[in-house]
N, C-alpha and C. Protein backbone atom coordinates (compact mmCIF):
# COMPACT_ATOMS: atom_id res chain seq x y z
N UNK A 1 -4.40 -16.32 -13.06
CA UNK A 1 -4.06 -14.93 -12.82
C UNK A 1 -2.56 -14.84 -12.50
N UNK A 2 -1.90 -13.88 -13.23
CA UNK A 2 -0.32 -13.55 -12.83
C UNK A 2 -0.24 -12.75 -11.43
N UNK A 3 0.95 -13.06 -11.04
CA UNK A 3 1.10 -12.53 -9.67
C UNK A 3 1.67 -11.32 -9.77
N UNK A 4 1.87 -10.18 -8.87
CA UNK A 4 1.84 -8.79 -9.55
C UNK A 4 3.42 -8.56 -9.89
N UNK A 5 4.35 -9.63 -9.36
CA UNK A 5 5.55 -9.36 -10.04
C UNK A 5 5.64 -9.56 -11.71
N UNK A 6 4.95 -10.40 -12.00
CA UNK A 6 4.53 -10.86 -13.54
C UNK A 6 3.96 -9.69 -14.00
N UNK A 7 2.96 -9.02 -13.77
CA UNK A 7 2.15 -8.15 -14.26
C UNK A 7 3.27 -6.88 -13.90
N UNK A 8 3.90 -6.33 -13.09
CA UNK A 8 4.91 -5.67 -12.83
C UNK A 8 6.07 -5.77 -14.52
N UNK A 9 6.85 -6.70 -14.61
CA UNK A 9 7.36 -7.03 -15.98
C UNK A 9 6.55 -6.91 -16.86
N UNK A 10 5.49 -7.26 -16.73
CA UNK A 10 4.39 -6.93 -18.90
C UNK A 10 4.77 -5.63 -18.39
N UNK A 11 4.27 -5.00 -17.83
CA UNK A 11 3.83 -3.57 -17.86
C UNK A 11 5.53 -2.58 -18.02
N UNK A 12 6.39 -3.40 -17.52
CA UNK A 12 7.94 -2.31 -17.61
C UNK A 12 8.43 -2.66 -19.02
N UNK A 13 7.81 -4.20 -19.54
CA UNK A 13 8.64 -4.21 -20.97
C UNK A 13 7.25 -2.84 -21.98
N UNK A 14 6.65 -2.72 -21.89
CA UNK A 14 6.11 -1.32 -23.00
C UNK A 14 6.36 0.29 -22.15
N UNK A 15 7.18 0.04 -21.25
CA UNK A 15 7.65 1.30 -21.35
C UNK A 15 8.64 2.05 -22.02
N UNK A 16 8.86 3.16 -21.93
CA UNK A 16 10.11 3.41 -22.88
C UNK A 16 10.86 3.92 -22.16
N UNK A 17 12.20 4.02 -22.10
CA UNK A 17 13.38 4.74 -21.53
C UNK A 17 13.39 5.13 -20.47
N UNK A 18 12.50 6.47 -20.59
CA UNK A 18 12.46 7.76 -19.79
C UNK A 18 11.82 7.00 -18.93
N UNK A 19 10.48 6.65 -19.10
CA UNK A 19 9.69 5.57 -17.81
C UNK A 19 10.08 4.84 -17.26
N UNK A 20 10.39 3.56 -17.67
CA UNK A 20 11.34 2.98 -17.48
C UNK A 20 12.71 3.45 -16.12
N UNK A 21 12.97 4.55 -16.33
CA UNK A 21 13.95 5.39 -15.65
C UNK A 21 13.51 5.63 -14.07
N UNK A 22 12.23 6.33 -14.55
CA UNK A 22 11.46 7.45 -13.39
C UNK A 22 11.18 5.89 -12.34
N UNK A 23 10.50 5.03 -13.12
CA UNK A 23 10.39 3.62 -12.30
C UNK A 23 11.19 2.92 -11.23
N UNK A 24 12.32 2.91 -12.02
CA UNK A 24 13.58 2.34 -11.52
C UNK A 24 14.10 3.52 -10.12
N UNK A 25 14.03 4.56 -10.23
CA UNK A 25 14.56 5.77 -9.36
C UNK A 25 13.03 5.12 -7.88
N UNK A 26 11.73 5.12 -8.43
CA UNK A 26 10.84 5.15 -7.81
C UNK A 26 11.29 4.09 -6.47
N UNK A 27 11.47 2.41 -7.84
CA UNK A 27 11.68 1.30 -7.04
C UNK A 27 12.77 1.23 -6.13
N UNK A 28 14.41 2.09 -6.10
CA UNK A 28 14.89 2.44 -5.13
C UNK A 28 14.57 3.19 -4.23
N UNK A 29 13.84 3.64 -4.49
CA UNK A 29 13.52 5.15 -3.08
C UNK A 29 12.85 4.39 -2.28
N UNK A 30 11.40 3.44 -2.30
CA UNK A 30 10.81 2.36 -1.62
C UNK A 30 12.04 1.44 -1.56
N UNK A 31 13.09 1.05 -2.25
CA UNK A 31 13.78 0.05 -1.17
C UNK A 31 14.45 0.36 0.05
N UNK A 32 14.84 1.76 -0.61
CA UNK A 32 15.66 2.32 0.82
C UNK A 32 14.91 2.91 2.14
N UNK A 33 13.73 2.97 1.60
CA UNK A 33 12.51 3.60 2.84
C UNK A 33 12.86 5.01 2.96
N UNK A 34 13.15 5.63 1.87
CA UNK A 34 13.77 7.32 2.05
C UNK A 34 12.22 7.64 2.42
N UNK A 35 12.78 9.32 2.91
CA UNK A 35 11.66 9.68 3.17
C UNK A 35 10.31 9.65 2.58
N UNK A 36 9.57 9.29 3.31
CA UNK A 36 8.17 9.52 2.31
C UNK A 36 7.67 10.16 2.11
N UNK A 37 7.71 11.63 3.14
CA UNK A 37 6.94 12.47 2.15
C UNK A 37 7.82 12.94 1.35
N UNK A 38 8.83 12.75 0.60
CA UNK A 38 9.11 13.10 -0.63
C UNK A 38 8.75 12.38 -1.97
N UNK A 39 8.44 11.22 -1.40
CA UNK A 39 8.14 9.98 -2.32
C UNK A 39 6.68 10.09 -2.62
N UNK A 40 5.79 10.61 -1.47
CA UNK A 40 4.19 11.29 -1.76
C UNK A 40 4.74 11.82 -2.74
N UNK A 41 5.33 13.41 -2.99
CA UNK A 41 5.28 14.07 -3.69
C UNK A 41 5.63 13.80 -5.06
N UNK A 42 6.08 12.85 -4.91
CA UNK A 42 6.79 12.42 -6.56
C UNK A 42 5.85 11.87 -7.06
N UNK A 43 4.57 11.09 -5.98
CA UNK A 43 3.53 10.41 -6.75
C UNK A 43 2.30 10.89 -6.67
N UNK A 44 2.25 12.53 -6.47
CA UNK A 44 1.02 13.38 -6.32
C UNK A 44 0.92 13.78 -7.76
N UNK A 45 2.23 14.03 -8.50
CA UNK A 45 2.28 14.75 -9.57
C UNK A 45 2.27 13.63 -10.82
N UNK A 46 2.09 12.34 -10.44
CA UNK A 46 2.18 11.37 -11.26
C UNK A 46 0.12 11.10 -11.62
N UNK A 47 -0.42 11.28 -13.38
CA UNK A 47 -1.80 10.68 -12.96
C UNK A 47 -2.18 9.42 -12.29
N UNK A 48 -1.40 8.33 -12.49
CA UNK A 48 -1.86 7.28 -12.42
C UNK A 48 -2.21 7.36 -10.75
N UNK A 49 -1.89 8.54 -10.13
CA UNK A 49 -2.16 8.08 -8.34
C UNK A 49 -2.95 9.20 -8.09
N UNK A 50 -3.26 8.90 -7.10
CA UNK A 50 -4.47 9.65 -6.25
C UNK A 50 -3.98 9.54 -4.73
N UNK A 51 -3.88 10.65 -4.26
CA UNK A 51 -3.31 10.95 -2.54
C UNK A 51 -4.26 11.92 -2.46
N UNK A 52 -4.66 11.38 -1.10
CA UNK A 52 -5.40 12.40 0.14
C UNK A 52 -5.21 14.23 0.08
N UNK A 53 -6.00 14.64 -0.42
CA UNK A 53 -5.47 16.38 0.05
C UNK A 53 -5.01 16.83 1.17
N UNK A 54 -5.81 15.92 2.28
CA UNK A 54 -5.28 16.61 3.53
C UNK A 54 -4.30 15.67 4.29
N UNK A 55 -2.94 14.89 3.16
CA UNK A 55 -2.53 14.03 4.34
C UNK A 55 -2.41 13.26 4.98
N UNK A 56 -2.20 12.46 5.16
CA UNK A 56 -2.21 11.08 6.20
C UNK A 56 -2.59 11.53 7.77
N UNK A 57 -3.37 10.91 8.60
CA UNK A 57 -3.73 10.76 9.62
C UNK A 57 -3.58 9.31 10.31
N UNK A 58 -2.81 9.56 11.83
CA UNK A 58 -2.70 7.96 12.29
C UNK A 58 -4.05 7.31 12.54
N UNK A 59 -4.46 6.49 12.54
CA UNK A 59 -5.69 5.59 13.04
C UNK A 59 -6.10 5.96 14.36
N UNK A 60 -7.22 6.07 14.43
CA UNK A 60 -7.69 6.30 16.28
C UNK A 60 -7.50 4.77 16.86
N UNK A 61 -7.16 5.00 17.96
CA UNK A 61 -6.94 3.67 18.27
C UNK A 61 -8.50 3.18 19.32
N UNK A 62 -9.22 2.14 19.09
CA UNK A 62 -10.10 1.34 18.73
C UNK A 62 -10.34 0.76 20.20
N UNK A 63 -11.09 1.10 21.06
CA UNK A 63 -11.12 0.12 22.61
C UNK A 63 -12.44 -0.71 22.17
N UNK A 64 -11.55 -2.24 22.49
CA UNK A 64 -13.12 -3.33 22.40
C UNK A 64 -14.41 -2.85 23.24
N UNK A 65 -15.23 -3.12 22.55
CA UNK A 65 -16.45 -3.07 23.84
C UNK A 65 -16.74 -4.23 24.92
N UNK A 66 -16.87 -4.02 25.70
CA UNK A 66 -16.83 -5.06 27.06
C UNK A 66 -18.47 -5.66 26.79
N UNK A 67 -18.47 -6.79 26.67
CA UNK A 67 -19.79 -7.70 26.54
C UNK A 67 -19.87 -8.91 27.90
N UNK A 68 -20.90 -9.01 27.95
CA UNK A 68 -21.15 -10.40 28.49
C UNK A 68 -20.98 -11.67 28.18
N UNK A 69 -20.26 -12.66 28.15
CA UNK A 69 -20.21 -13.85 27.47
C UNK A 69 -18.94 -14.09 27.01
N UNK A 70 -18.93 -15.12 26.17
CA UNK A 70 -17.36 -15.46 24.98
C UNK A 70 -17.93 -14.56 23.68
N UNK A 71 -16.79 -13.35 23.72
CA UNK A 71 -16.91 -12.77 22.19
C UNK A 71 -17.14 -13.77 21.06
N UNK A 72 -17.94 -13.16 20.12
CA UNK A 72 -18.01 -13.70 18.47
C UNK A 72 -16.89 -13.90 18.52
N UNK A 73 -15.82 -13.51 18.24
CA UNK A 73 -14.54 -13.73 17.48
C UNK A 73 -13.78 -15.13 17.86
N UNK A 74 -14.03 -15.27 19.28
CA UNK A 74 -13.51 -16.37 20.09
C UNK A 74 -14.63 -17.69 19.72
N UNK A 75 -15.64 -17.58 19.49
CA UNK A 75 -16.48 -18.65 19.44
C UNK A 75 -16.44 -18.82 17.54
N UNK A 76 -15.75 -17.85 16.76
CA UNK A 76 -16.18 -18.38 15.19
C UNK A 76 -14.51 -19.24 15.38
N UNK A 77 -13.81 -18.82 15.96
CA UNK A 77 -12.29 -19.28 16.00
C UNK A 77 -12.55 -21.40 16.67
N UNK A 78 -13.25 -20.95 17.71
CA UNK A 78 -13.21 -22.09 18.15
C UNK A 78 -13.78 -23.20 17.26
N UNK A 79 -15.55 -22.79 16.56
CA UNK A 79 -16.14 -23.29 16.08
C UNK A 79 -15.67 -23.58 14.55
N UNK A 80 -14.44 -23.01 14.69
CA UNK A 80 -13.68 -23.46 12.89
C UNK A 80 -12.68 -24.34 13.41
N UNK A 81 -12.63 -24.36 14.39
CA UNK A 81 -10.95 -25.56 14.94
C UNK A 81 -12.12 -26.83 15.06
């Protein structure tokens, strides 16, 4: 299997020009970390992507549950060392 920079190149050599172009504009805007939601928008109107209607939402943040004992996580860790 090619690694996706490989598959990245097949796929830019059959583009043409104009693509080619819009690509290149794309791949600077992700280097520079410009804003993103402008960069959503450039790739809402693109088919090949699919974005959320309503948006990005941060993650709820997640409290462990308090158990009795040595957590699973600690005993599959140990039991693989």
């Amino acid at each position: 299997m090619s690694s996706i920079k490989d598959q990245l190149r097949s796929t830019i050599e059959r583009l043409d020009e104009d693509e080619a172009r819009q690509l290149l504009e794309l791949a600077h805007a992700v280097q520079r970390g410009r804003d993103k939601t402008r960069l959503w928008q450039r790739l809402a109107g693109h088919p090949s992507f699919s974005l959320p209607v309503g948006g990005f939402r941060p993650f709820k943040e997640v409290v462990p549950a308090e158990v009795q004992g040595i957590p699973a996580s600690e005993l599959l860790i140990k039991d693989r060392r």
